[in-house]
Protein backbone atom coordinates (compact mmCIF):
# COMPACT_ATOMS: atom_id res chain seq x y z
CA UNK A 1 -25.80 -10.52 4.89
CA UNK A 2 -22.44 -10.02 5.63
CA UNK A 3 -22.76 -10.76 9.47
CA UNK A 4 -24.19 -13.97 9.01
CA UNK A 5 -21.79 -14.77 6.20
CA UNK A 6 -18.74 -13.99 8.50
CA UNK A 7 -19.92 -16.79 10.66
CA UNK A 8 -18.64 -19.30 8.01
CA UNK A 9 -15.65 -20.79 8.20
CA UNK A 10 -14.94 -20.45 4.34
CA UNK A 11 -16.08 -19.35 0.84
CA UNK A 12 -16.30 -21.69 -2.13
CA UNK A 13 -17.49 -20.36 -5.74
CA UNK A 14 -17.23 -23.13 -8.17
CA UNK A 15 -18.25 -21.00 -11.22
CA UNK A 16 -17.94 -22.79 -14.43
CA UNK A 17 -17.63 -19.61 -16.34
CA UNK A 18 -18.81 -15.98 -16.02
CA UNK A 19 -19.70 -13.20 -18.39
CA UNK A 20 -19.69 -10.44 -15.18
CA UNK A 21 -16.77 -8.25 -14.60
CA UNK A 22 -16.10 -9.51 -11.27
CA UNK A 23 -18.13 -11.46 -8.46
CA UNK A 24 -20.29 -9.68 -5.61
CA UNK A 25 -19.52 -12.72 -3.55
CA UNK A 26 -16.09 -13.03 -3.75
CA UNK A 27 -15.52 -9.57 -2.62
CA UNK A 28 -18.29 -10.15 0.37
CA UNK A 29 -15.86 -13.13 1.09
CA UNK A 30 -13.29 -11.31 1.31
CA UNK A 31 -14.65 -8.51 3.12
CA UNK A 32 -15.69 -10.45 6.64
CA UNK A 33 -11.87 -12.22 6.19
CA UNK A 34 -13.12 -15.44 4.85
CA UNK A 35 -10.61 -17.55 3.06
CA UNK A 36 -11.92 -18.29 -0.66
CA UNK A 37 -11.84 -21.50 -2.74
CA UNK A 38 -12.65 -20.35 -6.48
CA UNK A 39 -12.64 -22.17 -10.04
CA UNK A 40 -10.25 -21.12 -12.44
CA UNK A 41 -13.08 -19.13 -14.36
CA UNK A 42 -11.81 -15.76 -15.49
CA UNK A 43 -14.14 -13.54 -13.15
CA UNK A 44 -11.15 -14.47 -10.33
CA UNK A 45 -7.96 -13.62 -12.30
CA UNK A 46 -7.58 -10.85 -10.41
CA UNK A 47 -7.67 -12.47 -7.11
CA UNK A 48 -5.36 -15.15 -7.76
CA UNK A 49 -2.64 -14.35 -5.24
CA UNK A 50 -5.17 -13.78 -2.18
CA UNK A 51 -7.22 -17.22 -3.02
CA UNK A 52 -6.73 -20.74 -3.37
CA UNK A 53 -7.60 -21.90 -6.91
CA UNK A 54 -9.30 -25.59 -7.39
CA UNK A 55 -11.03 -26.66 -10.64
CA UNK A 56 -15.36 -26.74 -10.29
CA UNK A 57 -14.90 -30.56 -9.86
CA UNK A 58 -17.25 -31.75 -6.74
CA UNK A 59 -14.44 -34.29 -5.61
CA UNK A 60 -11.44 -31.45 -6.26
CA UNK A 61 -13.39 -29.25 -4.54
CA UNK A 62 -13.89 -30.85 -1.83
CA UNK A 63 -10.16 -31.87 -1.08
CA UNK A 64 -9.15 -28.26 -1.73
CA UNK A 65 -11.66 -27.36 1.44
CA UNK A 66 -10.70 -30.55 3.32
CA UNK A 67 -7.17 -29.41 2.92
CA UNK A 68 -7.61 -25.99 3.88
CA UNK A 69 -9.41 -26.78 7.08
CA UNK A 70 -7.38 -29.58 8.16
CA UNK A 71 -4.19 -26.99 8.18
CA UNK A 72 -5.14 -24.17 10.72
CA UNK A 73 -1.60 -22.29 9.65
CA UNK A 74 -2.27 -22.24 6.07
CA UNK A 75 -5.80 -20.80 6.98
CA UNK A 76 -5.11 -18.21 9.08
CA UNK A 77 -2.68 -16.90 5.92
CA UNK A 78 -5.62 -17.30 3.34
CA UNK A 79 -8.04 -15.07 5.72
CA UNK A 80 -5.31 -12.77 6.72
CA UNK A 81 -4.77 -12.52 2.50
CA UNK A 82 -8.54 -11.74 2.30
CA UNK A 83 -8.64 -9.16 4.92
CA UNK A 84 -5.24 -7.63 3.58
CA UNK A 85 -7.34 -7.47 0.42
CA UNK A 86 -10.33 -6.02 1.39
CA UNK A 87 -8.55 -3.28 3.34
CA UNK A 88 -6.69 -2.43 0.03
CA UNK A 89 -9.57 -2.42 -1.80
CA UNK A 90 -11.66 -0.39 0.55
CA UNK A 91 -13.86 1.97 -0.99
CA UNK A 92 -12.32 4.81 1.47
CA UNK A 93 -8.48 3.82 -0.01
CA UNK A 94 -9.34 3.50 -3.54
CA UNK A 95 -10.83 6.64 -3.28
CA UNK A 96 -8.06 8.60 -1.22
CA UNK A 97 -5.56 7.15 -4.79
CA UNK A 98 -7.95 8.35 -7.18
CA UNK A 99 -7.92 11.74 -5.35
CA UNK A 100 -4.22 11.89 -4.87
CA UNK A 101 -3.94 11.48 -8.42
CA UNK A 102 -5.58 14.14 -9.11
């Protein structure tokens, strides 16, 4: 999944709300480098400062990707923000903390 999914040129997840503790997706997303559009639901409040935030409105939605696309610098930050991401959050460097802590 994540092969094809790193063909795409972006992420959107327009959640409404969410009773999970965070989203599968998301982190996929930001796993292959793909910048992320996300609503303001609570599953993302931990990702605020590596995505771009836009309300689950179908017409605010799409300017936030129109926007995003039409601005190759401010793209390349948002995927370099989602790789930087998903290297910190590696399973390999989360582990190597948790052991140094220990």
């Amino acid at each position: 999944i994540l092969t094809e999914m790193a063909k795409a040129d972006l992420a959107v997840l327009p959640y409404d709300s969410s009773s999970e503790g965070g989203s599968a997706s998301a982190t996929d997303a930001l796993a292959v480098g793909l910048p992320l559009i996300v609503s303001p639901a609570e599953i993302f409040d931990d990702l605020r400062e590596t995505v771009i935030t836009a309300p689950a409105v179908p017409e605010q939605l799409a300017e936030a990707i129109i926007a995003l696309l039409s601005d190759p610098e401010r793209y390349q930050e948002f995927a370099g923000r989602s790789a930087a991401y998903a290297r910190e959050n590696a399973w390999r460097q989360v582990a190597g903390i948790f052991l140094a802590a220990l």
